[in-house]
C-alpha atoms as a PDB file:
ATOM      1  CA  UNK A   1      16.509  10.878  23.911  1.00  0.00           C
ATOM      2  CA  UNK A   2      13.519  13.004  23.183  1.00  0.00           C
ATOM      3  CA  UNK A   3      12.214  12.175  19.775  1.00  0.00           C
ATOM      4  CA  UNK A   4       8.817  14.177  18.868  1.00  0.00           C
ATOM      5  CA  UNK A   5       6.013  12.350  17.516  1.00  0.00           C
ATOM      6  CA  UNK A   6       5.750  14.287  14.110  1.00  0.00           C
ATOM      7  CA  UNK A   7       9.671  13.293  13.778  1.00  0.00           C
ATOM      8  CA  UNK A   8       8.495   9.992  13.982  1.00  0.00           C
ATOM      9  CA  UNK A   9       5.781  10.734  11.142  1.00  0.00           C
ATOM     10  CA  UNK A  10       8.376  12.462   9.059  1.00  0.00           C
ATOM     11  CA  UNK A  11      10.730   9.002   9.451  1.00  0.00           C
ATOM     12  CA  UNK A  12       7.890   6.999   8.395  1.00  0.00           C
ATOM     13  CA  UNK A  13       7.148   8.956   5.510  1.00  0.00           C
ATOM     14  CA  UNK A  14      10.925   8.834   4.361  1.00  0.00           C
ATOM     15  CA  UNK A  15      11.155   5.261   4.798  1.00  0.00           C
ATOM     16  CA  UNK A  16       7.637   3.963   3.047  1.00  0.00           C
ATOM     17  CA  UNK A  17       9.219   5.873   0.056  1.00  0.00           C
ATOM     18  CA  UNK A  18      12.189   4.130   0.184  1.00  0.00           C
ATOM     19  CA  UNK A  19      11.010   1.117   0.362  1.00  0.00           C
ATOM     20  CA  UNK A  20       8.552   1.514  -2.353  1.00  0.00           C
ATOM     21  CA  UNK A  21      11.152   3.590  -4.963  1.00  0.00           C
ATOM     22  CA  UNK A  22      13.551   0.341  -4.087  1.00  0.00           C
ATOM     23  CA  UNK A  23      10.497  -1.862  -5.508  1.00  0.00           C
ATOM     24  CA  UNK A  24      10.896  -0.080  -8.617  1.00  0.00           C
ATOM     25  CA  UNK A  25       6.973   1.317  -7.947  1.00  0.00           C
ATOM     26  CA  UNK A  26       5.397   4.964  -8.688  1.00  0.00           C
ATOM     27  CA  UNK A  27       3.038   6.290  -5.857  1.00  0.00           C
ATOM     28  CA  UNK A  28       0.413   5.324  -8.468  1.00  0.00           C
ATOM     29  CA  UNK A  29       1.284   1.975  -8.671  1.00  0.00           C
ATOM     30  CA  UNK A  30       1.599   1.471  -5.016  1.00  0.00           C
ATOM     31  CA  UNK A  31      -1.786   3.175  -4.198  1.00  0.00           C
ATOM     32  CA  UNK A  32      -3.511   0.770  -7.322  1.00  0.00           C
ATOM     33  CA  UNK A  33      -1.442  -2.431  -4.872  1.00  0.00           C
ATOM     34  CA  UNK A  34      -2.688  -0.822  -1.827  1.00  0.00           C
ATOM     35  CA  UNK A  35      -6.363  -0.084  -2.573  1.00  0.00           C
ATOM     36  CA  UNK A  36      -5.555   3.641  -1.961  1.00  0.00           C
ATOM     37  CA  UNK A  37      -5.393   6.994  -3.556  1.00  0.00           C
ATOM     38  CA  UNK A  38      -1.816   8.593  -5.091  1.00  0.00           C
ATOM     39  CA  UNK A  39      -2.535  11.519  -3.185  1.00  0.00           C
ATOM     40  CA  UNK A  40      -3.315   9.580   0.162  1.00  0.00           C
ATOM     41  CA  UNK A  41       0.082   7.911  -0.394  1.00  0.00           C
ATOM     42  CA  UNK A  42       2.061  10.829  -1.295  1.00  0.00           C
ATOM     43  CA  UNK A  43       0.479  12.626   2.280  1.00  0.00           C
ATOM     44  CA  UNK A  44       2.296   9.807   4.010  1.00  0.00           C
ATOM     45  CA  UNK A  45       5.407   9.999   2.515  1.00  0.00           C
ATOM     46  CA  UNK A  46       5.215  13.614   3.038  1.00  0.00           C
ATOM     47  CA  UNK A  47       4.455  13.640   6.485  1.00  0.00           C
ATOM     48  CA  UNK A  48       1.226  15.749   5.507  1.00  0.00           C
ATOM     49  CA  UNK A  49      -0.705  13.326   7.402  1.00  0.00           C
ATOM     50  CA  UNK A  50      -0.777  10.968  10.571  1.00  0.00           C
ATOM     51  CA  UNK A  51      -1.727   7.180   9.225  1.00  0.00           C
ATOM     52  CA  UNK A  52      -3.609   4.110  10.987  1.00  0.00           C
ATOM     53  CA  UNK A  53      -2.399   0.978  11.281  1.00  0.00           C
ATOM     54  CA  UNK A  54      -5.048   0.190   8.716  1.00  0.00           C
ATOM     55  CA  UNK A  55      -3.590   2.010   6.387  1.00  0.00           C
ATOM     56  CA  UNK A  56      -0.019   0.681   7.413  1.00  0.00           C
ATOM     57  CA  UNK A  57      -1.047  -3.016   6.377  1.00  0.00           C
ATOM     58  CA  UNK A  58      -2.477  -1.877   3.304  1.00  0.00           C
ATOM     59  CA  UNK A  59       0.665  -0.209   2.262  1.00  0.00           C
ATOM     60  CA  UNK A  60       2.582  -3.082   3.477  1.00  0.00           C
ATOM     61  CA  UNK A  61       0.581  -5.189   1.323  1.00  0.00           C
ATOM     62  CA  UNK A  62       0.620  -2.960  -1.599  1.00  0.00           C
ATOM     63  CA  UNK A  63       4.913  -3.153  -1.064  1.00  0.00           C
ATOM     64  CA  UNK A  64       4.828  -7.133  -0.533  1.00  0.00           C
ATOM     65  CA  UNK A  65       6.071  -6.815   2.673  1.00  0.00           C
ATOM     66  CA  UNK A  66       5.287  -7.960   6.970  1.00  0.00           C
ATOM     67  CA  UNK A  67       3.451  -4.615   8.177  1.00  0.00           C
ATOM     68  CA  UNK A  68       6.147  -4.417  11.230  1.00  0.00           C
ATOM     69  CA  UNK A  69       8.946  -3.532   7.785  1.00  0.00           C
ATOM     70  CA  UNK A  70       7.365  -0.384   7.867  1.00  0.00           C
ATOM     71  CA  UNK A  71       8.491   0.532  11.496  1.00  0.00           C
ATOM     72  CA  UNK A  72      11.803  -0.899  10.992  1.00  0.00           C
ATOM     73  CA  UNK A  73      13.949   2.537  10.647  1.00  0.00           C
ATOM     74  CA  UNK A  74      16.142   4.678  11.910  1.00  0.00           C
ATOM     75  CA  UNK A  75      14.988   8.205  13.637  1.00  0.00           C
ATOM     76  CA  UNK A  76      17.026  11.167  12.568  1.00  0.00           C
END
């Protein structure tokens, strides 16, 4: 299986917004959690932008969640 990186990104994105819409939270209230911007989160959930792992633990932290959550999805 050949899975391309930015399908990969995409996946991400789809899944952090998952997780955070079944926490009840609005990007706003997970970027106040996660010491971020609303716009910085809604790039990730968009797949408008690549992330670090820094930013990965924040967001887990923001969602009350283990960082390796976030990676825990299925490619489509």
């Amino acid at each position: 299986m050949n899975i391309s990186e930015e399908t990969y990104i995409i996946n991400l994105g789809i899944h952090i917004r998952q997780l955070r819409e079944k926490k009840d939270l609005s990007q706003q209230a997970l970027a106040d959690d996660s010491g971020m911007t609303k716009s910085q989160i809604a790039r990730i959930e968009t797949a408008k932008i690549n992330t670090s792992v820094k930013t990965l633990v924040k967001i887990a932290k923001g969602l009350d969640i283990e960082p390796k959550e976030l990676l825990n999805f299925s490619v489509k």
